[in-house]
Protein backbone atom coordinates (compact mmCIF):
# COMPACT_ATOMS: atom_id res chain seq x y z
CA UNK A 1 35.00 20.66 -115.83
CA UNK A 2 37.37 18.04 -114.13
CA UNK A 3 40.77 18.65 -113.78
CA UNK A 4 43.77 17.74 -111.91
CA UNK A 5 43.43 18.28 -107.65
CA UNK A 6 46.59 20.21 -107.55
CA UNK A 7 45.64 22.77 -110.53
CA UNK A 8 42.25 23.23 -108.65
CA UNK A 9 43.84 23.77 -105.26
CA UNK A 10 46.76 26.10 -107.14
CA UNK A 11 43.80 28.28 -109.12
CA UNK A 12 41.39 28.73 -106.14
CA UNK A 13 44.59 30.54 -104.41
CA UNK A 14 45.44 27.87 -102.00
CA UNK A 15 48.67 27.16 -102.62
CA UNK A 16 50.87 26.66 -105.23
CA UNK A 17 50.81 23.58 -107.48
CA UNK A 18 54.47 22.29 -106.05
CA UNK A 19 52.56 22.79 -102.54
CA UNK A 20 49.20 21.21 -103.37
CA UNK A 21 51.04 17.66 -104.75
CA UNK A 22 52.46 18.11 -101.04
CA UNK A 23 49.67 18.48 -99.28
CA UNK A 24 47.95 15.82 -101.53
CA UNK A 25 50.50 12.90 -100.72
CA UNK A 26 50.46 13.58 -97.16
CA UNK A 27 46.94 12.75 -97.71
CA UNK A 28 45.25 16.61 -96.40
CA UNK A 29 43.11 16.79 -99.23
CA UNK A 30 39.50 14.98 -99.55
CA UNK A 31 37.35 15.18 -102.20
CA UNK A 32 33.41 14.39 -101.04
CA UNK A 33 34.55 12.92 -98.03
CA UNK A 34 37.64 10.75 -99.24
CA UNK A 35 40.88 11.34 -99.23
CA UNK A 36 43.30 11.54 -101.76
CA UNK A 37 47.01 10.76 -101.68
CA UNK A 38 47.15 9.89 -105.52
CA UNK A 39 48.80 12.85 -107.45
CA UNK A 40 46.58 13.59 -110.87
CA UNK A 41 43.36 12.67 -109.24
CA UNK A 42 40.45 14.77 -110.87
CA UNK A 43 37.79 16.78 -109.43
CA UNK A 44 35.35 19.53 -110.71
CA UNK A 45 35.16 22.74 -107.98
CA UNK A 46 31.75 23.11 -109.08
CA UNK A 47 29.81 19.94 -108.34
CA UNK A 48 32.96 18.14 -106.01
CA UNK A 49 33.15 19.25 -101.92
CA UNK A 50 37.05 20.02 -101.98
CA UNK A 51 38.74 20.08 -98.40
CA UNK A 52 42.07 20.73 -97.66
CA UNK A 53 42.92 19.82 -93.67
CA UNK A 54 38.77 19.50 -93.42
CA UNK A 55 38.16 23.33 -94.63
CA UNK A 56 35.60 23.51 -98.01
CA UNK A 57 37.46 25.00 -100.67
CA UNK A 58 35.48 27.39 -103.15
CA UNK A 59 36.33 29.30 -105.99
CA UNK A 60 37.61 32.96 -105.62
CA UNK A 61 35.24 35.82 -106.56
CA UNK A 62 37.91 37.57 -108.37
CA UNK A 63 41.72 37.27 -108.84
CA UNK A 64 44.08 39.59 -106.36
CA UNK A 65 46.85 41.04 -107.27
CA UNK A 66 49.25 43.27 -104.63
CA UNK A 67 52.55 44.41 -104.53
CA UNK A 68 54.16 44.98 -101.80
CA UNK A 69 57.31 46.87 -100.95
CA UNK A 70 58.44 44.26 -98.11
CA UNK A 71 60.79 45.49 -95.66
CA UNK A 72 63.63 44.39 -94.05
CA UNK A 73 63.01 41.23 -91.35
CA UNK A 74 60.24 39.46 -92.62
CA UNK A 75 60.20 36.27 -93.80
CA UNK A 76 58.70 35.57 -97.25
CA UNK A 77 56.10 33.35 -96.23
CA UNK A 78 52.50 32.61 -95.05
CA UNK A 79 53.62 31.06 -91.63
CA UNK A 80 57.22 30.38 -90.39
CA UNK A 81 57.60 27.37 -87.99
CA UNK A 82 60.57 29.50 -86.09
CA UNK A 83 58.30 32.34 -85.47
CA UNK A 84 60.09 35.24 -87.61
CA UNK A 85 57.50 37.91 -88.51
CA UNK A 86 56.48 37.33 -92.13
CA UNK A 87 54.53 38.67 -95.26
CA UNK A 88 51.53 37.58 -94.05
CA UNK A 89 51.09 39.69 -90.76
CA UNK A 90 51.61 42.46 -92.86
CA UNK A 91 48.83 41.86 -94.52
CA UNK A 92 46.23 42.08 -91.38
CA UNK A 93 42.38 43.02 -92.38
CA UNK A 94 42.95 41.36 -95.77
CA UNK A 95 40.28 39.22 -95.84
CA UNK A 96 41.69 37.11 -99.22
CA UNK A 97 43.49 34.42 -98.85
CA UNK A 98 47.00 35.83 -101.02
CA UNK A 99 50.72 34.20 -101.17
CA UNK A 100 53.75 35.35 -102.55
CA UNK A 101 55.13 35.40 -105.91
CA UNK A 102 58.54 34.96 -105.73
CA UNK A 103 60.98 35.18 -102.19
CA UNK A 104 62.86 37.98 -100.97
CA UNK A 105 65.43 36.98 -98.34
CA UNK A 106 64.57 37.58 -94.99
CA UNK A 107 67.39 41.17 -95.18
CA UNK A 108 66.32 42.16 -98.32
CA UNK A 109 63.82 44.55 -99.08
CA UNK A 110 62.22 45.16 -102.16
CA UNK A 111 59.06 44.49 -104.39
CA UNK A 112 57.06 41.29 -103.70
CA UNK A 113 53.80 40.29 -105.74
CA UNK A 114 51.52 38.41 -103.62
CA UNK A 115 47.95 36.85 -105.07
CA UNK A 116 45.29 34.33 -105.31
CA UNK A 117 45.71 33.62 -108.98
CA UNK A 118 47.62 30.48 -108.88
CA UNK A 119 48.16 30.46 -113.15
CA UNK A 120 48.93 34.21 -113.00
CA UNK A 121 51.81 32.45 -109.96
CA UNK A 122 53.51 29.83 -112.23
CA UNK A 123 53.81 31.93 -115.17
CA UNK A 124 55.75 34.55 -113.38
CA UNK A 125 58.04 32.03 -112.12
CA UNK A 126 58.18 29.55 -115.23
C-alpha cells in the first residue's frame, strides 16, 4: 500500500516524521534509484527500494519499546555534533535501530521512552 515517504520513513523507525520531511527536502532520500525532494511523494515499502543517505530501508520485525532511566549528562539524542555523550551510547549491543520519545535536558534525569514505532512516537507527543 502507497503512502506518504515521510510516514514510511517515520513507521520503519527511522526517524520521526518532522525529521523525515527534513531529510526528504535536502534530497537524502531515493526511492528505486531517484531522489526525492518533493514532500508527500508516495511509495510502498514492500515492492519500492527505499534509501535514506544510500542505506535500503526495510520494515521492522517487530515494534521496540524501552524505557530508560537516563542519567545526568547525556544528551537526548542519537548523535550530537558537539560530541556530548548521548542516549544512544547507552544503548551499546542494541542491535535496533530506537530514538527517543520525548527530551530530557542534558542535567536532568529521569524516564525516557525510546522506540522504533514511529505512530506509537507521534501519539505520545500529539
Amino acid at each position: 500500500m502507497q503512502e506518504r515517504l515521510q510516514k514510511i520513513l517515520s513507521g520503519a523507525g527511522i526517524t520521526s516524521r518532522r525529521k523525515a520531511e527534513q531529510l526528504i527536502v535536502e534530497g537524502r532520500v531515493s526511492v528505486n534509484g531517484e531522489i526525492v525532494v518533493e514532500l508527500g511523494t508516495k511509495a510502498d515499502l514492500d515492492t519500492d527500494h527505499i534509501k535514506v543517505d544510500g542505506k535500503l530501508i526495510k520494515k521492522p520485525k517487530g515494534f521496540l519499546y524501552l524505557a530508560l532511566n537516563k542519567p545526568a549528562g547525556y544528551v537526548t539524542t542519537m548523535y550530537d555534533p558537539e560530541g556530548r555523550p548521548t542516549v544512544n551510547q547507552l544503548m551499546k549491543g542494541l542491535k535496533e535501530r530506537v530514538y527517543p520519545v520525548g527530551r530530557l535536558d542534558y542535567a536532568s534525569e529521569g524516564l525516557l521512552l525510546l522506540t522504533n514505532d514511529g505512530e506509537f512516537a507521534n501519539r505520545v507527543m500529539s
